[in-house]
N, C-alpha and C. Protein backbone atom coordinates (compact mmCIF):
# COMPACT_ATOMS: atom_id res chain seq x y z
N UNK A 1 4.00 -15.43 6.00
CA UNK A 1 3.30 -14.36 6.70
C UNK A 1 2.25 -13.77 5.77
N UNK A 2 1.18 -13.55 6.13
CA UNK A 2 0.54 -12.53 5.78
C UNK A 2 0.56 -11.20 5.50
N UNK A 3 1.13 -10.65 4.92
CA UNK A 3 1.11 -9.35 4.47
C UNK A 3 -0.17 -8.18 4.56
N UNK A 4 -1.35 -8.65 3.67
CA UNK A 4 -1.99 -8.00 3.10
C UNK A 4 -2.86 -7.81 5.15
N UNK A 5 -3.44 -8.39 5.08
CA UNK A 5 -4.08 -8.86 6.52
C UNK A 5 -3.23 -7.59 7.49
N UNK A 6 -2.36 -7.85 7.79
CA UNK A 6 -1.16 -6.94 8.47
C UNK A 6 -1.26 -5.51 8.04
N UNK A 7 -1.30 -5.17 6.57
CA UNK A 7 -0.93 -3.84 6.25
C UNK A 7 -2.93 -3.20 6.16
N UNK A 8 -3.48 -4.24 5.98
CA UNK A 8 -4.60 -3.60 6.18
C UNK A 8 -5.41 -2.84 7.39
N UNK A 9 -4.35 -3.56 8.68
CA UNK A 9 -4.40 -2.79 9.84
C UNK A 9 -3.39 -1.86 10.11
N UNK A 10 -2.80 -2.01 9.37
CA UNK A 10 -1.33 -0.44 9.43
C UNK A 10 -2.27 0.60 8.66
N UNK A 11 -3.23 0.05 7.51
CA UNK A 11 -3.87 1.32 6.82
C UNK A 11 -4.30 2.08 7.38
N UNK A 12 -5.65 1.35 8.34
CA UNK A 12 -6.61 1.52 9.62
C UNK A 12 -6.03 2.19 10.31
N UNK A 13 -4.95 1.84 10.83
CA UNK A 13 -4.40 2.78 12.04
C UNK A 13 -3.79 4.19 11.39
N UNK A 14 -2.99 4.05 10.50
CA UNK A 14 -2.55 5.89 10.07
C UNK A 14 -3.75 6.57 9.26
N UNK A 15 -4.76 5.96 8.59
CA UNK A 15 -5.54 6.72 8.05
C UNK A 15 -6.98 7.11 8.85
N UNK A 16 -6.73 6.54 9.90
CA UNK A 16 -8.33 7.11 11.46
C UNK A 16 -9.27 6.58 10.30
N UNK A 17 -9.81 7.64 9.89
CA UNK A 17 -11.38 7.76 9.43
C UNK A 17 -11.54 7.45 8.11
N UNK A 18 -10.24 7.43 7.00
CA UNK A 18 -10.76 7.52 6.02
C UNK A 18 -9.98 5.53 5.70
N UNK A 19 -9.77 5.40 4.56
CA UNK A 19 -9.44 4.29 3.75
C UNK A 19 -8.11 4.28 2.68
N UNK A 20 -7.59 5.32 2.91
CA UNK A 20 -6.45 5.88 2.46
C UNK A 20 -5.50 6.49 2.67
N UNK A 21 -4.03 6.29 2.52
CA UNK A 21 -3.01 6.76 3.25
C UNK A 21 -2.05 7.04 1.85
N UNK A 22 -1.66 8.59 1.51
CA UNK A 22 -1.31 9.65 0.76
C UNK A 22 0.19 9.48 0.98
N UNK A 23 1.30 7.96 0.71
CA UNK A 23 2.34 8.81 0.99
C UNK A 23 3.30 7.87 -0.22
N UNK A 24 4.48 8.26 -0.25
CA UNK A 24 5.62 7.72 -1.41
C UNK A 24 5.82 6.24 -0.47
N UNK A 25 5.69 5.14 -1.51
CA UNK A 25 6.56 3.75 -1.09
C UNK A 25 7.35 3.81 -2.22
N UNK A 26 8.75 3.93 -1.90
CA UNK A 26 10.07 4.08 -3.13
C UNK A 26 10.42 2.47 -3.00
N UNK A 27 10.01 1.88 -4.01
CA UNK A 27 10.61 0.50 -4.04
C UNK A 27 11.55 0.74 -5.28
N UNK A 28 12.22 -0.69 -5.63
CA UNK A 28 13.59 -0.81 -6.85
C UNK A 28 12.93 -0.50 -7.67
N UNK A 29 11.88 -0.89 -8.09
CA UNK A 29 11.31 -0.74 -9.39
C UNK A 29 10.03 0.83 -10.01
N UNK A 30 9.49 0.68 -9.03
CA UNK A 30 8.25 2.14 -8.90
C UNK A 30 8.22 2.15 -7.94
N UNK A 31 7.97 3.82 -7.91
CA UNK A 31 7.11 4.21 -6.79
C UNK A 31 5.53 4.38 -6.74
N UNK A 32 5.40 3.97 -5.46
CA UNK A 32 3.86 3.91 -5.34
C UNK A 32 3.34 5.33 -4.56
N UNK A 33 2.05 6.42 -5.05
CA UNK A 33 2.57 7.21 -4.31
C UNK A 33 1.18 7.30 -3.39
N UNK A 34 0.09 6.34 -2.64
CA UNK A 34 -0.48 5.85 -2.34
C UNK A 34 -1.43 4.55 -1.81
N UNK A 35 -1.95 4.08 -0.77
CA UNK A 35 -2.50 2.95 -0.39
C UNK A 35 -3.62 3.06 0.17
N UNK A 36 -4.41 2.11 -0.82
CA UNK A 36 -5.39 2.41 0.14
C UNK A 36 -6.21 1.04 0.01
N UNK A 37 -7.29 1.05 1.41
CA UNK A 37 -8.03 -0.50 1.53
C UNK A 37 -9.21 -0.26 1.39
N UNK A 38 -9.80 -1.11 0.29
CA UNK A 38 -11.08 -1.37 -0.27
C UNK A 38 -11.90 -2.65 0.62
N UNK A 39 -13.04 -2.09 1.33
CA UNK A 39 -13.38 -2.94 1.87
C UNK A 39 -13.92 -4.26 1.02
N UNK A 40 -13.92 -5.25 1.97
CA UNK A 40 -13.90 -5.97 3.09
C UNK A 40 -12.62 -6.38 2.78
N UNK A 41 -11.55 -6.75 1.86
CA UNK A 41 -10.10 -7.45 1.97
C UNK A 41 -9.31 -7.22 0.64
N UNK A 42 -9.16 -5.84 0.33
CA UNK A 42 -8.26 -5.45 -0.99
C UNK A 42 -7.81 -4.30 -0.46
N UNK A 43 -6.07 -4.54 -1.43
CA UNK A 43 -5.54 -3.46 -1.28
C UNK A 43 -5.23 -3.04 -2.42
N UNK A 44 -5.15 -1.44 -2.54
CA UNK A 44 -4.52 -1.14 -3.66
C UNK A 44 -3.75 0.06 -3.88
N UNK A 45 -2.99 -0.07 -4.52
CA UNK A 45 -1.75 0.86 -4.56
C UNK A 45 -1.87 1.60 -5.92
N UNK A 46 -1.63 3.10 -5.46
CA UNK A 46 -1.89 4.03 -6.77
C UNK A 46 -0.08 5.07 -7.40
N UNK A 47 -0.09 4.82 -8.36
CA UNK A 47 1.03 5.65 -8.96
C UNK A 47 0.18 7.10 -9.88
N UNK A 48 0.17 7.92 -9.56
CA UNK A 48 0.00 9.26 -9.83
C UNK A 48 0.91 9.76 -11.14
N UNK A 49 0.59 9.83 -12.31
CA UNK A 49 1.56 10.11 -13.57
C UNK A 49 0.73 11.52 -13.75
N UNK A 50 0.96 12.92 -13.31
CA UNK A 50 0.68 13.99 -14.38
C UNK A 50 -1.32 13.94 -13.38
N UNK A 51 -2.17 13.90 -14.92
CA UNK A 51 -3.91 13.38 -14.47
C UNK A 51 -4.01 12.59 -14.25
N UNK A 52 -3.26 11.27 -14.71
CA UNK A 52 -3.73 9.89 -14.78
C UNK A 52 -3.07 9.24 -12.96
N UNK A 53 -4.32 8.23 -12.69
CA UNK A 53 -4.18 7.46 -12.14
C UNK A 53 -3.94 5.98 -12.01
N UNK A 54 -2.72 5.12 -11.86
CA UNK A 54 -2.42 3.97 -12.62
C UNK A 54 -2.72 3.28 -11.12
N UNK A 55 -3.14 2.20 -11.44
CA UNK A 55 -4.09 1.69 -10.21
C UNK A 55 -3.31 -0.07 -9.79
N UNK A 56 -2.65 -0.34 -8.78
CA UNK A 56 -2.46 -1.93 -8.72
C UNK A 56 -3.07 -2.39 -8.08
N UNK A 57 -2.89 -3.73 -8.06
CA UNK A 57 -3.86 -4.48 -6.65
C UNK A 57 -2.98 -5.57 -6.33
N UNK A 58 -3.03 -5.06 -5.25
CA UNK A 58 -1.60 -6.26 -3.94
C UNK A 58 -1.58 -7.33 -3.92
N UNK A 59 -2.72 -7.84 -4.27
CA UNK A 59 -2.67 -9.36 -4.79
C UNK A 59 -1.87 -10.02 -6.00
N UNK A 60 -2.21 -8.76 -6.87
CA UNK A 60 -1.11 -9.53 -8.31
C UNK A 60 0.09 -8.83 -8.25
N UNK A 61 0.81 -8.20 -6.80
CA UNK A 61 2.36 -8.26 -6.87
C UNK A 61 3.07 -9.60 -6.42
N UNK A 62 3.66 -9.57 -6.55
CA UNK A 62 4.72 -11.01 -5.92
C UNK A 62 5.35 -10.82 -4.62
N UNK A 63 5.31 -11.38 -3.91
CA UNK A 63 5.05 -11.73 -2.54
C UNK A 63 6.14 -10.86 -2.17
N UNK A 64 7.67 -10.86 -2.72
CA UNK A 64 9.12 -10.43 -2.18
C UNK A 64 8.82 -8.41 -2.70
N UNK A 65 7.67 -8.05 -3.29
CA UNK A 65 6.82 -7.08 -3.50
C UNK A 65 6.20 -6.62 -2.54
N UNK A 66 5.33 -7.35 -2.03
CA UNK A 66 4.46 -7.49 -0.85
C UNK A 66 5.08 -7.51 0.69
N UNK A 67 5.87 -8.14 0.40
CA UNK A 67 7.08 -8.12 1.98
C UNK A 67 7.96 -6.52 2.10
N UNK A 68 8.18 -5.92 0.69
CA UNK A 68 9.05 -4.81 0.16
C UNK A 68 7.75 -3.63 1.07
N UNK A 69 7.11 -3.50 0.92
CA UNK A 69 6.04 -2.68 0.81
C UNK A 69 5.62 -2.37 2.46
N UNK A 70 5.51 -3.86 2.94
CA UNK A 70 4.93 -4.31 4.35
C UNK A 70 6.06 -4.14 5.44
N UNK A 71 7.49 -4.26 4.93
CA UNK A 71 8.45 -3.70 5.87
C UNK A 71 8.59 -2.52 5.92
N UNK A 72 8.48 -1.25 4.43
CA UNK A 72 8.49 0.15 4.43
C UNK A 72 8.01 0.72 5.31
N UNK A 73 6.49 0.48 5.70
CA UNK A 73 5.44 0.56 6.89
C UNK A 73 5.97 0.75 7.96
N UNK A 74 6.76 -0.80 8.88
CA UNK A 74 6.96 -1.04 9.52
C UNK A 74 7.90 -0.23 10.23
N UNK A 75 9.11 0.03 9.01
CA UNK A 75 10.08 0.67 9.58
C UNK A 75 10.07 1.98 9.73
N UNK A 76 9.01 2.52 9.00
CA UNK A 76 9.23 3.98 9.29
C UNK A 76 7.74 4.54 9.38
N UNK A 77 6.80 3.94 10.00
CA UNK A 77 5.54 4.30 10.67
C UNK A 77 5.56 3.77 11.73
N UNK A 78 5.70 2.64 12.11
CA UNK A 78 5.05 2.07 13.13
C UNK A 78 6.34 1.60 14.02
C-alpha cells in the first residue's frame, strides 16, 4: 500500500487551507508532534524539543513506521 499518497490526502482533508496538521502521533519509539505536506509529494513530520525543531521526512522511515503513523490517522480521524 501506499502510505504516503493516502496520508497526503488525510493531511488535505483535516488541515482545509493550510499544509499542516498540529497534533501528537504517540508511536513506540517518538512522538511526533506534527505533519505536514510539502508540495508536490513530501511529507514531514516534526518533533518539537523546548525552541528546537527536529524535522523527519516519511520517506526515510521504514515502512512498519509509515503503516504505524497511517493507521493512527485512520483510526482516530477519519
Amino acid at each position: 500500500m501506499d502510505y504516503k499518497s493516502s496520508l497526503i490526502k488525510i493531511i488535505k482533508y483535516l488541515a482545509i487551507d493550510l499544509n499542516e496538521v498540529v497534533v501528537d502521533i504517540p508511536l513506540e519509539e517518538i512522538k511526533f508532534n506534527s505533519i505536514e505536506w510539502v508540495k508536490p509529494n513530501r511529507i514531514n513530520l516534526h518533533v518539537f524539543i523546548d525552541d528546537l525543531d527536529v524535522e523527519y521526512n516519511f520517506d526515510d522511515l521504514d515502512k512498519l513506521t509509515q503503516k504505524e503513523i497511517y493507521l493512527f490517522f485512520i483510526k482516530n480521524y477519519l
